[in-house]
PDB file of N, CA and C in Angstrom:
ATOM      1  N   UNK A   1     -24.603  10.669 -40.758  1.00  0.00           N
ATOM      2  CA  UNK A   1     -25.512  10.257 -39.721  1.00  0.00           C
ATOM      3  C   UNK A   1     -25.677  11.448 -38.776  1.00  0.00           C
ATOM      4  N   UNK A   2     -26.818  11.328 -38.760  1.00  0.00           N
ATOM      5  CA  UNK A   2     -27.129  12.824 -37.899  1.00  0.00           C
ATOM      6  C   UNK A   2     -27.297  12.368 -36.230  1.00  0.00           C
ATOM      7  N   UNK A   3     -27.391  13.189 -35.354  1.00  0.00           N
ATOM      8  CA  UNK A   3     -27.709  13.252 -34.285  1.00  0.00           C
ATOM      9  C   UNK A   3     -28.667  11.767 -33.862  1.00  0.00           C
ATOM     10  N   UNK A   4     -29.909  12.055 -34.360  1.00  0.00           N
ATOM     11  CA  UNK A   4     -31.240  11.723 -34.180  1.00  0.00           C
ATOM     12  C   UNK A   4     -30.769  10.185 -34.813  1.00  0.00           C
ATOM     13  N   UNK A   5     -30.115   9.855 -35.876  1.00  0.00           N
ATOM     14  CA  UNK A   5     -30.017   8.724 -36.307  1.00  0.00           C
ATOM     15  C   UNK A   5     -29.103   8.152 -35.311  1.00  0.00           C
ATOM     16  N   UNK A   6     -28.189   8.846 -34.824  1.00  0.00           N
ATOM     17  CA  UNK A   6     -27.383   8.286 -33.613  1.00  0.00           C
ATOM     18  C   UNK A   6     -27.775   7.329 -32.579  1.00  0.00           C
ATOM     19  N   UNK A   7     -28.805   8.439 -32.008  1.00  0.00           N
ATOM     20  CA  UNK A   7     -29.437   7.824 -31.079  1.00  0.00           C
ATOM     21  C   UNK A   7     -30.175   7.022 -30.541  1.00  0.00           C
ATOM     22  N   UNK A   8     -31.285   6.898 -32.495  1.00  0.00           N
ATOM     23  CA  UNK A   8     -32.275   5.899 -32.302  1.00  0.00           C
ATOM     24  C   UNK A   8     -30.668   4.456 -32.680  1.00  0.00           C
ATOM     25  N   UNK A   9     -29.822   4.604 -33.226  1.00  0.00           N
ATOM     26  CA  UNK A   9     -28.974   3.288 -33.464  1.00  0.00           C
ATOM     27  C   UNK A   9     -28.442   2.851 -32.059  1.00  0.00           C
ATOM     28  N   UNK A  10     -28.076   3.643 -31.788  1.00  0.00           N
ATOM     29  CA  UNK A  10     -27.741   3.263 -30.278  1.00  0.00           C
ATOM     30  C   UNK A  10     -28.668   2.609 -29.243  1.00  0.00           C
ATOM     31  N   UNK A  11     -29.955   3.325 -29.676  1.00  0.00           N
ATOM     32  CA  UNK A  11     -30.914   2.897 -28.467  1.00  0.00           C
ATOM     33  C   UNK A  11     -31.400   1.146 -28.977  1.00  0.00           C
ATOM     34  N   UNK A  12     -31.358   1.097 -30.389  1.00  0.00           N
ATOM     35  CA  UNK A  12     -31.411  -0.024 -30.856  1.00  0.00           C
ATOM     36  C   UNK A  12     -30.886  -1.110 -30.729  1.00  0.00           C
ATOM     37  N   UNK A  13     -29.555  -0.871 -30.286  1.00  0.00           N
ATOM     38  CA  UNK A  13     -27.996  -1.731 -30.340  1.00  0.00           C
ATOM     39  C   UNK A  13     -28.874  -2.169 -28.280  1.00  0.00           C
ATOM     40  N   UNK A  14     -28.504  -1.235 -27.543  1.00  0.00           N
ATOM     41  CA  UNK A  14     -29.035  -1.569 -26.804  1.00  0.00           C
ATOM     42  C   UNK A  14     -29.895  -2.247 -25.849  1.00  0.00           C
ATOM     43  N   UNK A  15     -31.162  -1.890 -26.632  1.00  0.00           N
ATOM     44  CA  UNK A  15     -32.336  -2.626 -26.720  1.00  0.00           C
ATOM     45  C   UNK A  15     -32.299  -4.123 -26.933  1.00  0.00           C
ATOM     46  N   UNK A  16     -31.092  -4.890 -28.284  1.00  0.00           N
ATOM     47  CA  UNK A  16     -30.564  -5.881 -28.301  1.00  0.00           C
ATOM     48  C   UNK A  16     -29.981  -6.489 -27.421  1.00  0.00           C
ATOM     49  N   UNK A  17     -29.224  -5.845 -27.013  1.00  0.00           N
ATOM     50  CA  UNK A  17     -28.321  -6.270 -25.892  1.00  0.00           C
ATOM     51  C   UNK A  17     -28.923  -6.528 -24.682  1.00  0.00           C
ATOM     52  N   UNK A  18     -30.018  -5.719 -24.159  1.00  0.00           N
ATOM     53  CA  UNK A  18     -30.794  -6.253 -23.046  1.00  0.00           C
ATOM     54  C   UNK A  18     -31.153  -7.509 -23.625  1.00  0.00           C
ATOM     55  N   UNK A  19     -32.247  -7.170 -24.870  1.00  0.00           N
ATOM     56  CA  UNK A  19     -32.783  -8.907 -24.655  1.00  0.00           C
ATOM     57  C   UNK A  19     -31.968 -10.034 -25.046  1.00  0.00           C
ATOM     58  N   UNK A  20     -30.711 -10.182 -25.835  1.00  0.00           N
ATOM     59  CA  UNK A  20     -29.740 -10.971 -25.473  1.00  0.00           C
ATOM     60  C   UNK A  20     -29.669 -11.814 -24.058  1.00  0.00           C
ATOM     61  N   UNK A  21     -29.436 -10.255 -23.467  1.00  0.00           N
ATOM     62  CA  UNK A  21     -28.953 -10.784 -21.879  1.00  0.00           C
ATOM     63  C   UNK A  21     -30.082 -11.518 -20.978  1.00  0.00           C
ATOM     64  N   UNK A  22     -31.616 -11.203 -21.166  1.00  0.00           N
ATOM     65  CA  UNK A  22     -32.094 -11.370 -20.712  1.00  0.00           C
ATOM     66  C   UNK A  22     -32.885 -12.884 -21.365  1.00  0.00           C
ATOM     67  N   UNK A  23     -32.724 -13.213 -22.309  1.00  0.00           N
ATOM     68  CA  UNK A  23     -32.453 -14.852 -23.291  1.00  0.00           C
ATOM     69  C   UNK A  23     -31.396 -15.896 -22.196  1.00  0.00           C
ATOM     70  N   UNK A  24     -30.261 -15.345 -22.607  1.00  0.00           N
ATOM     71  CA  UNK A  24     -29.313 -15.886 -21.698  1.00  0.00           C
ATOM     72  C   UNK A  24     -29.681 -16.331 -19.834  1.00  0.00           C
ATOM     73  N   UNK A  25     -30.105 -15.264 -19.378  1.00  0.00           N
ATOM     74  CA  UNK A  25     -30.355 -15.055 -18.023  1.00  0.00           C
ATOM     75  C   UNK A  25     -31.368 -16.427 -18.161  1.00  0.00           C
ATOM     76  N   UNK A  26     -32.535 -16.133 -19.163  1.00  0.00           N
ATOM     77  CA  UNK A  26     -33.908 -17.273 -18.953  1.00  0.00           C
ATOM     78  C   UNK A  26     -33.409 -18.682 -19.163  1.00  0.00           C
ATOM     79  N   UNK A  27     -32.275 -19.253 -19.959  1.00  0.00           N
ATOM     80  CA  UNK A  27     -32.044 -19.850 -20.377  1.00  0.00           C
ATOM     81  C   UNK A  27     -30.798 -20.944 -19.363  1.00  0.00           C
ATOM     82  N   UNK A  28     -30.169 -19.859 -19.114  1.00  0.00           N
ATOM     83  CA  UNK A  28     -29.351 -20.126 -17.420  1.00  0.00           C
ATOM     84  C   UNK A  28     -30.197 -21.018 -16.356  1.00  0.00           C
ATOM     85  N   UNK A  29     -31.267 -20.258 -16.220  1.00  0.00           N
ATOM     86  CA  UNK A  29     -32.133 -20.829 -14.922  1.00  0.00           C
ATOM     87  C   UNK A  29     -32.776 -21.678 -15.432  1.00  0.00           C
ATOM     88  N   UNK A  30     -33.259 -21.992 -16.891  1.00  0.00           N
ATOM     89  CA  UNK A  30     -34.488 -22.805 -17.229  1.00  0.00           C
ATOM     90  C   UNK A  30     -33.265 -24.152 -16.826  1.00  0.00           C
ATOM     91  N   UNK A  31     -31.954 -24.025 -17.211  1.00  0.00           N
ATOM     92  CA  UNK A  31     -31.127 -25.207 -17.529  1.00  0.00           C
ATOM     93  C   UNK A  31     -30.668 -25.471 -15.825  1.00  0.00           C
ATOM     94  N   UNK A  32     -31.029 -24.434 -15.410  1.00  0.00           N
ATOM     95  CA  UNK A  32     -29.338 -24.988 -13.959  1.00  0.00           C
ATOM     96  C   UNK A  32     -31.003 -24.825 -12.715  1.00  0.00           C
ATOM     97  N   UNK A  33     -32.065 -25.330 -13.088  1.00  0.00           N
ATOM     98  CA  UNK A  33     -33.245 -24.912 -11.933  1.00  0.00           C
ATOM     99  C   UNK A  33     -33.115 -26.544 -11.470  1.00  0.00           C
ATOM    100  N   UNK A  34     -33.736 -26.497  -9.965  1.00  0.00           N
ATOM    101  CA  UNK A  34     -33.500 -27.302  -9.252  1.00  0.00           C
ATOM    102  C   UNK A  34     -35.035 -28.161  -9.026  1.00  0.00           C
ATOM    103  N   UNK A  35     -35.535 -29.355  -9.528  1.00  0.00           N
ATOM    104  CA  UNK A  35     -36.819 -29.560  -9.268  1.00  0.00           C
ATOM    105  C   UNK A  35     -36.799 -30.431  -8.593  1.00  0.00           C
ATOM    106  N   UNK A  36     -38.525 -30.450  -8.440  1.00  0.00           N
ATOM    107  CA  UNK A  36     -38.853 -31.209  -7.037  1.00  0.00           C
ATOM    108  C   UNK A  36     -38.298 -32.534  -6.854  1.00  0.00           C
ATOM    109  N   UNK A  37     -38.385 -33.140  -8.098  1.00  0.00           N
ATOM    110  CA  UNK A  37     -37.760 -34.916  -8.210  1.00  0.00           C
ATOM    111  C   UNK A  37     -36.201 -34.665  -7.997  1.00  0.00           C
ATOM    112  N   UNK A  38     -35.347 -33.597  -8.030  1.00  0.00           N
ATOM    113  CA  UNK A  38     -33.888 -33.569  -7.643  1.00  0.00           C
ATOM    114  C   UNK A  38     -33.983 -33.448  -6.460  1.00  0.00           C
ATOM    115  N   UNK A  39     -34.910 -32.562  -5.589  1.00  0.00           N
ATOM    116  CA  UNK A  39     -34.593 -32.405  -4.169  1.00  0.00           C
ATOM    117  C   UNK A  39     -35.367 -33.755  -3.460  1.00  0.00           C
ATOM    118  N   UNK A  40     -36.338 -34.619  -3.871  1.00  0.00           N
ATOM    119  CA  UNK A  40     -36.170 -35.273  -3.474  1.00  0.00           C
ATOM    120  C   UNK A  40     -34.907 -36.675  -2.970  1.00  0.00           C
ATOM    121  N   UNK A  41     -34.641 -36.696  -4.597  1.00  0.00           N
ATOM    122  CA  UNK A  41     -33.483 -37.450  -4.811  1.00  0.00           C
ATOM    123  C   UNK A  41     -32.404 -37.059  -4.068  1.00  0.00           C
ATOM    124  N   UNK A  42     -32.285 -35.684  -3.275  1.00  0.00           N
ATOM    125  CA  UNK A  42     -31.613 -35.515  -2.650  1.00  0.00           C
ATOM    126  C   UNK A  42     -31.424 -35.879  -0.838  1.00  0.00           C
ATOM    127  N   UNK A  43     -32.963 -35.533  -0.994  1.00  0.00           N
ATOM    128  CA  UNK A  43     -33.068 -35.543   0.276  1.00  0.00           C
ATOM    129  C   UNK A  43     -32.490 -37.463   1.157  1.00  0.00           C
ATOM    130  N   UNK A  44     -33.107 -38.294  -0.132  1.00  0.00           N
ATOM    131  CA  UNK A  44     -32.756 -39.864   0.184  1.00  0.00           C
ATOM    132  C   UNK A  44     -31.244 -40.050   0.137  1.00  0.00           C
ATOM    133  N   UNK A  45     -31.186 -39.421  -0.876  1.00  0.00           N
ATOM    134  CA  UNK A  45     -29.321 -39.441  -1.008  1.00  0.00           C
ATOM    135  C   UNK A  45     -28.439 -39.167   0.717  1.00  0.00           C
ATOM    136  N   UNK A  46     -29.258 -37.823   1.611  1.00  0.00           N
ATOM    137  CA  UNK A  46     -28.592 -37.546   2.520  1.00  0.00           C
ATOM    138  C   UNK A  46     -29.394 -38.604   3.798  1.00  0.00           C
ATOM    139  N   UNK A  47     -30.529 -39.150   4.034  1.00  0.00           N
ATOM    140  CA  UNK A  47     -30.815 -40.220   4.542  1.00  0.00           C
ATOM    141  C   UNK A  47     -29.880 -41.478   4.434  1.00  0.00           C
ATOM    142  N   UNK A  48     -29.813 -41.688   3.391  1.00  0.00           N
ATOM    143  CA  UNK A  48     -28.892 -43.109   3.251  1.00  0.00           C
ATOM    144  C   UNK A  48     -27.198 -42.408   3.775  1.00  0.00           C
ATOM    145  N   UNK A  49     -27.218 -41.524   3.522  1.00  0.00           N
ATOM    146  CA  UNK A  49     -25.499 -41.080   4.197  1.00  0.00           C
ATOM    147  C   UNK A  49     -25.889 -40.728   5.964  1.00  0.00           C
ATOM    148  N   UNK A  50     -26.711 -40.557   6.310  1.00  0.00           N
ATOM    149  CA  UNK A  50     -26.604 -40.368   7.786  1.00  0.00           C
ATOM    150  C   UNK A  50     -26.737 -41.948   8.340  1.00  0.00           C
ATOM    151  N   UNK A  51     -27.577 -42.730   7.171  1.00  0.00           N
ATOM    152  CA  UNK A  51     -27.756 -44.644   7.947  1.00  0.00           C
ATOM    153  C   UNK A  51     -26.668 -44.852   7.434  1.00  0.00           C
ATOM    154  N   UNK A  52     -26.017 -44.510   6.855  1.00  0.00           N
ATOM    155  CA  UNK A  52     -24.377 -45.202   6.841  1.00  0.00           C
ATOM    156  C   UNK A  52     -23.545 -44.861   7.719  1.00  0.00           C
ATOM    157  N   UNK A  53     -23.546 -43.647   8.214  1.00  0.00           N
ATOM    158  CA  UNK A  53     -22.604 -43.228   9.153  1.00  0.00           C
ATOM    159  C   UNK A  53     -23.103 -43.975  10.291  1.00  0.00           C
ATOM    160  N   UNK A  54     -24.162 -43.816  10.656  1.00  0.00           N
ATOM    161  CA  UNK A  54     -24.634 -44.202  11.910  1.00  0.00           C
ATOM    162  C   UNK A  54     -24.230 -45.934  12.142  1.00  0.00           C
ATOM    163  N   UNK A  55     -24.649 -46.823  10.918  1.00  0.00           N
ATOM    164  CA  UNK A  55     -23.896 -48.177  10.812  1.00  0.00           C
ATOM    165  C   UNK A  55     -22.213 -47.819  11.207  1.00  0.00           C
ATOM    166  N   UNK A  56     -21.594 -47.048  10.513  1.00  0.00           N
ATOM    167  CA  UNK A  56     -20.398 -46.778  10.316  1.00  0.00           C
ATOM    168  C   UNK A  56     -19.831 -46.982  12.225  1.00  0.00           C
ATOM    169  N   UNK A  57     -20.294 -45.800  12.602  1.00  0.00           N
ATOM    170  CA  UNK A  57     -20.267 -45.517  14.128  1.00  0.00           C
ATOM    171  C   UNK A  57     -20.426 -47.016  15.006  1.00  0.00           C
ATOM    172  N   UNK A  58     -21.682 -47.862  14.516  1.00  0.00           N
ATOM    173  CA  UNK A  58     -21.860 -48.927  15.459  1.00  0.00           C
ATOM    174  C   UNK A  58     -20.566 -50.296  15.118  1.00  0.00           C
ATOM    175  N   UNK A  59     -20.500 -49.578  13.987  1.00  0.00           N
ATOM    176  CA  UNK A  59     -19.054 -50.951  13.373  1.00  0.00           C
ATOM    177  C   UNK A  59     -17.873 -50.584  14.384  1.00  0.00           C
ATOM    178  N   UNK A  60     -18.118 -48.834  13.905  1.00  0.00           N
ATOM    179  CA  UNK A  60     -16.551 -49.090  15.234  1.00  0.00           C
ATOM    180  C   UNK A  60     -16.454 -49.062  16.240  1.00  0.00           C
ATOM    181  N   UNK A  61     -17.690 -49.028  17.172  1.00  0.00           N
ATOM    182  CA  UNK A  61     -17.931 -49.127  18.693  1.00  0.00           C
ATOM    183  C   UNK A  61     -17.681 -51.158  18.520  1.00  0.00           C
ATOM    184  N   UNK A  62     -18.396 -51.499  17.692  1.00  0.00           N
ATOM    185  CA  UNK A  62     -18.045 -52.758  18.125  1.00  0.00           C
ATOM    186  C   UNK A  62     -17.182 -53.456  18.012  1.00  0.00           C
ATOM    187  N   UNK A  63     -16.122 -52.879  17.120  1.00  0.00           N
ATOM    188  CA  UNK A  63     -14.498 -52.936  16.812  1.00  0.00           C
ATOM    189  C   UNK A  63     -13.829 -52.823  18.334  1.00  0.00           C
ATOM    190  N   UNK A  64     -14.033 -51.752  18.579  1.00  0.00           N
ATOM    191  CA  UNK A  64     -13.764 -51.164  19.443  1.00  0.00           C
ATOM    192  C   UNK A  64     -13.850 -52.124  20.643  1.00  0.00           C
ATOM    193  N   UNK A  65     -14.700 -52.351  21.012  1.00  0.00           N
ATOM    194  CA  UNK A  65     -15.315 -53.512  22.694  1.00  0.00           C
ATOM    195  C   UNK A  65     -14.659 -54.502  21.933  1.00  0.00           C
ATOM    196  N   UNK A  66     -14.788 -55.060  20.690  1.00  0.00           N
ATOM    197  CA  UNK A  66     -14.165 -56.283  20.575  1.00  0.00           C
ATOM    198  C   UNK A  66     -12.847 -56.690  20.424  1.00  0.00           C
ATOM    199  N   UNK A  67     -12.139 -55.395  20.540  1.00  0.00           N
ATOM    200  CA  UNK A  67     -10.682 -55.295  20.463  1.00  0.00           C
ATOM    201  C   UNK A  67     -10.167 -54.936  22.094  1.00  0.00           C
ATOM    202  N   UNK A  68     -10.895 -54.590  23.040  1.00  0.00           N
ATOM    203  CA  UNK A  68     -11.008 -54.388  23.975  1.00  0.00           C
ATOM    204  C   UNK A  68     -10.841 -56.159  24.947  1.00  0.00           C
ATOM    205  N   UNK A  69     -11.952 -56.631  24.321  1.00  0.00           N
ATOM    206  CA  UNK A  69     -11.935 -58.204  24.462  1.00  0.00           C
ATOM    207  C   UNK A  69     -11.040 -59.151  24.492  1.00  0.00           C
ATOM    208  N   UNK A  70     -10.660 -59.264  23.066  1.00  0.00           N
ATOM    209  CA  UNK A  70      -9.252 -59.611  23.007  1.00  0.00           C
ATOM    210  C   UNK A  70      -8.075 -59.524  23.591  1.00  0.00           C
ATOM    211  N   UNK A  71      -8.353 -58.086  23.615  1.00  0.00           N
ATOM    212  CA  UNK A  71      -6.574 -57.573  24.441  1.00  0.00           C
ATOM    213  C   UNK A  71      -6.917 -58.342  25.951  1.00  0.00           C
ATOM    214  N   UNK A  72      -8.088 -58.318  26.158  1.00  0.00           N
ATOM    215  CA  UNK A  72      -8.228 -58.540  27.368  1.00  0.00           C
ATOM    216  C   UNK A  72      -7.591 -59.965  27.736  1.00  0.00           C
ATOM    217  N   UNK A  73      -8.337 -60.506  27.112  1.00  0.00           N
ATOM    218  CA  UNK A  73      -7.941 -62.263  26.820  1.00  0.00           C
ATOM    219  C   UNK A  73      -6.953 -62.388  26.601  1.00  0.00           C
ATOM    220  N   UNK A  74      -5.844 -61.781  25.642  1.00  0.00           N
ATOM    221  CA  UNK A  74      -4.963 -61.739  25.297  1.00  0.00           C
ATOM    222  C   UNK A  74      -3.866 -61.643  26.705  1.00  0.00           C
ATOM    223  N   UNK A  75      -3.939 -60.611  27.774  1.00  0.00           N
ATOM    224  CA  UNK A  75      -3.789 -60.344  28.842  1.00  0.00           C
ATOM    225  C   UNK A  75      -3.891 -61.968  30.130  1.00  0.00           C
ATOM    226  N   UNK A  76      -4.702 -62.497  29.770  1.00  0.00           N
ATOM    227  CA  UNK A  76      -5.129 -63.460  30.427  1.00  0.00           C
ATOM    228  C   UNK A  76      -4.411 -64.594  30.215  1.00  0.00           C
ATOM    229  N   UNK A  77      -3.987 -64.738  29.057  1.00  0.00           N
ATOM    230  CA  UNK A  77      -4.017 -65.952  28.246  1.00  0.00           C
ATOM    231  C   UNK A  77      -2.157 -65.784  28.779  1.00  0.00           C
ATOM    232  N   UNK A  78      -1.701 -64.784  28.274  1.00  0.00           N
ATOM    233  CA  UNK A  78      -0.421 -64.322  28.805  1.00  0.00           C
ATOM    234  C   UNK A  78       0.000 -64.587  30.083  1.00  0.00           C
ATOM    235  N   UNK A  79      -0.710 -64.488  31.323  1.00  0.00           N
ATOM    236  CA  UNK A  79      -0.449 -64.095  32.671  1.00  0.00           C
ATOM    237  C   UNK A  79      -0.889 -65.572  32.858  1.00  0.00           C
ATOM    238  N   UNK A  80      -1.711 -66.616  32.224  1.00  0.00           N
ATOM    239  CA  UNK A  80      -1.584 -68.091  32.731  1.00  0.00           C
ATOM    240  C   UNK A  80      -0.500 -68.997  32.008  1.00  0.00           C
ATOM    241  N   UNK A  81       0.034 -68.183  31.222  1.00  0.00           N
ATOM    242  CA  UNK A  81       1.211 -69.028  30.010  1.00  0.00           C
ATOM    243  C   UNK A  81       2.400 -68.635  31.035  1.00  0.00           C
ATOM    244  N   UNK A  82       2.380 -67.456  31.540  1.00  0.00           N
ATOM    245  CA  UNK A  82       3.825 -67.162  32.994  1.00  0.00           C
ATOM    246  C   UNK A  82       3.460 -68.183  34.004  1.00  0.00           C
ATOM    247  N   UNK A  83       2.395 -68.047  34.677  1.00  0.00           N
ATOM    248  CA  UNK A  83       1.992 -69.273  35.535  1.00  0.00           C
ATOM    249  C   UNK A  83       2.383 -70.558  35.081  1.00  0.00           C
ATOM    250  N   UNK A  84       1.783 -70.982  34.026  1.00  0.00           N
ATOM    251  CA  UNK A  84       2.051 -72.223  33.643  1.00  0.00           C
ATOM    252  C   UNK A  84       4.425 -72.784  33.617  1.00  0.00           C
ATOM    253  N   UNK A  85       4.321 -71.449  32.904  1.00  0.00           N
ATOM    254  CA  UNK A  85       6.024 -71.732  32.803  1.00  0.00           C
ATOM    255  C   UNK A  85       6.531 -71.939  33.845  1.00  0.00           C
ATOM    256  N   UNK A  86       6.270 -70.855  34.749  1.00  0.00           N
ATOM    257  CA  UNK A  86       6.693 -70.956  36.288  1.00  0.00           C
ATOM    258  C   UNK A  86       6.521 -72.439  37.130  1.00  0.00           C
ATOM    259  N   UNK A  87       5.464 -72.745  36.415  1.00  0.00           N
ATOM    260  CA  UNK A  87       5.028 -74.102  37.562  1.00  0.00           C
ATOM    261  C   UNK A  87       6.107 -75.320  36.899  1.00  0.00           C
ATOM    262  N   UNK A  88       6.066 -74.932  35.118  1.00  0.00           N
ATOM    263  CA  UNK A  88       6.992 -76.051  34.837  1.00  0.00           C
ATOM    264  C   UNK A  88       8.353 -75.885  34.945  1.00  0.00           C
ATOM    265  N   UNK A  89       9.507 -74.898  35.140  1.00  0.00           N
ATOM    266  CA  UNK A  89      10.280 -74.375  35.520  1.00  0.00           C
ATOM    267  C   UNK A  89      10.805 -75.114  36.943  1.00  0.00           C
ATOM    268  N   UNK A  90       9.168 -75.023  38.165  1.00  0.00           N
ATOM    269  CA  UNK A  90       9.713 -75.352  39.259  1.00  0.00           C
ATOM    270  C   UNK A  90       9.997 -76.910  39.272  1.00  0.00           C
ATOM    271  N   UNK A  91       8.897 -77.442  38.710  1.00  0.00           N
ATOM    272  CA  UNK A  91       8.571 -78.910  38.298  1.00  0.00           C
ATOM    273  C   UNK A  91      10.048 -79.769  37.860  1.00  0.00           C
ATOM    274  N   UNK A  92      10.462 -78.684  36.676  1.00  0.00           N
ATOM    275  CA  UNK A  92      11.941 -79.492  36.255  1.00  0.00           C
ATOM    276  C   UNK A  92      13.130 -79.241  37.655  1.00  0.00           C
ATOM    277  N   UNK A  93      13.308 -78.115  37.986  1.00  0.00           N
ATOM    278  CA  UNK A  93      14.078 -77.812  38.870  1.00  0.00           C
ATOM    279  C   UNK A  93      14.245 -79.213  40.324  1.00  0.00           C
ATOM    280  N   UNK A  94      12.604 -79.264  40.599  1.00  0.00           N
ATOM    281  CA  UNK A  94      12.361 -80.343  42.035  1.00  0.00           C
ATOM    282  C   UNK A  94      12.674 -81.658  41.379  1.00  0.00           C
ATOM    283  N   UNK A  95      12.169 -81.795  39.889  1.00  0.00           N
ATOM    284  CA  UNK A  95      12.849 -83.011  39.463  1.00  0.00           C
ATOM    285  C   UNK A  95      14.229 -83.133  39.215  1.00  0.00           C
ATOM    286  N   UNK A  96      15.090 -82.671  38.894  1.00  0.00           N
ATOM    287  CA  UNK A  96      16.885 -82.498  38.809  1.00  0.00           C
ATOM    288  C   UNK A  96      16.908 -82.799  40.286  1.00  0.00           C
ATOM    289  N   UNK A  97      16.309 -81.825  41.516  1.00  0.00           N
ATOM    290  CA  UNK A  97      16.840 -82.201  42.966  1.00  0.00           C
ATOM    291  C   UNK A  97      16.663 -83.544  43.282  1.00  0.00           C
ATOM    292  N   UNK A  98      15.303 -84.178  42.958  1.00  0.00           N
ATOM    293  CA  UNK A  98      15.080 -85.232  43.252  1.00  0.00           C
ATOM    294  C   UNK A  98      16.128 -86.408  42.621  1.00  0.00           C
ATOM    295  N   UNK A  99      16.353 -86.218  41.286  1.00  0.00           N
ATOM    296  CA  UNK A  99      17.366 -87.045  40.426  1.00  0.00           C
ATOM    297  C   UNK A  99      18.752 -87.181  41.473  1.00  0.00           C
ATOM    298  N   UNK A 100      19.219 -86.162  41.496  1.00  0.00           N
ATOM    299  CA  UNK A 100      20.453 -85.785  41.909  1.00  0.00           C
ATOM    300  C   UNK A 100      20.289 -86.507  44.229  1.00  0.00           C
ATOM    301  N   UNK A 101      19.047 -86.204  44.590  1.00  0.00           N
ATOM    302  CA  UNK A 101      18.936 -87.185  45.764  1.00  0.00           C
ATOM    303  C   UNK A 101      19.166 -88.235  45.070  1.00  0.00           C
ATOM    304  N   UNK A 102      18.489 -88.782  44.534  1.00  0.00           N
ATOM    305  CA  UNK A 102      18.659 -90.145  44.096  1.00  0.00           C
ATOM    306  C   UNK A 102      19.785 -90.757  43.505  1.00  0.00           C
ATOM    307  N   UNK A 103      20.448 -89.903  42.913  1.00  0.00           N
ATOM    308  CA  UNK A 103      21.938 -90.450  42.484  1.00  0.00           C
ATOM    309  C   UNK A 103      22.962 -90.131  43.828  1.00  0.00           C
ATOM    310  N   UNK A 104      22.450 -89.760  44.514  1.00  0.00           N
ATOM    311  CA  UNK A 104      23.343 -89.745  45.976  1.00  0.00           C
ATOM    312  C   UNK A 104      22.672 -90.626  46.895  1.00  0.00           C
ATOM    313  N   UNK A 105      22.091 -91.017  46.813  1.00  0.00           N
ATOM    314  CA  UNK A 105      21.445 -92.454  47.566  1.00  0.00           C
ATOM    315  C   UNK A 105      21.985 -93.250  47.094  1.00  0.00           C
ATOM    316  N   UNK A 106      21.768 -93.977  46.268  1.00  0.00           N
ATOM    317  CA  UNK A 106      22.288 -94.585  45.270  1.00  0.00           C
ATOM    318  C   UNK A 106      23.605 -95.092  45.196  1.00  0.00           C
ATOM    319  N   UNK A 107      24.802 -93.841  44.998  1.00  0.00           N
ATOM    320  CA  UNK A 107      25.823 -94.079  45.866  1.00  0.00           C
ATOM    321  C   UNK A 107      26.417 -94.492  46.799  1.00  0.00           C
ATOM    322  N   UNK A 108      25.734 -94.483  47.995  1.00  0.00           N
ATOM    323  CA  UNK A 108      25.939 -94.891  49.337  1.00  0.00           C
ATOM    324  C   UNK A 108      25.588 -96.110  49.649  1.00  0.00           C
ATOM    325  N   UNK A 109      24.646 -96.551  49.380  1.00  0.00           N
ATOM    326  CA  UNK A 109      24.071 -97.822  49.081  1.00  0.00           C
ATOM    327  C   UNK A 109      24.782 -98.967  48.820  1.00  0.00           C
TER     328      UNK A 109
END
């Protein structure tokens, strides 16, 4: 193989190899290209994720106040159940005094 045959083999081998690469390259993008019906599909895809979050957000604000509520009540409900004990507490107490007058009346009598 002479010189000249060298070169045209080489330039040949070459020449292959670009358009190989450049098959590949077309074939890459024809497969991985992004069209209009995907970016739409996309675009709804990220609509419906911002109305979810945004639901998301109002669920837990209203979690939120309504747990707020509760405790509140909860608070309330507590502080008239002490009242209430207290009153029956005193209630039994004035009744024993009263018993106990009365079993000392009673006595004397």
């Amino acid at each position: 193989m002479n010189r000249t045959e060298f070169i045209i083999a080489t330039a040949i081998i070459l020449f292959v190899a670009f358009v190989l690469g450049w098959f590949a390259s077309w074939l890459v993008n024809r497969f991985t290209r992004v069209t209009q019906a995907d970016i739409g599909e996309l675009d709804k895809m990220a609509q419906s994720l911002h109305e979810a979050e945004e639901t998301r957000d109002q669920a837990i604000t209203y979690l939120q106040q309504r747990e707020a509520d509760i405790s509140n009540q909860l608070s309330q409900t507590e502080a008239e159940l002490r009242a209430a004990m207290d009153g029956l507490r005193d209630a039994r107490r004035e009744a024993e005094e009263l018993r106990a007058y009365i079993d000392r009346q009673g006595g004397r009598g």
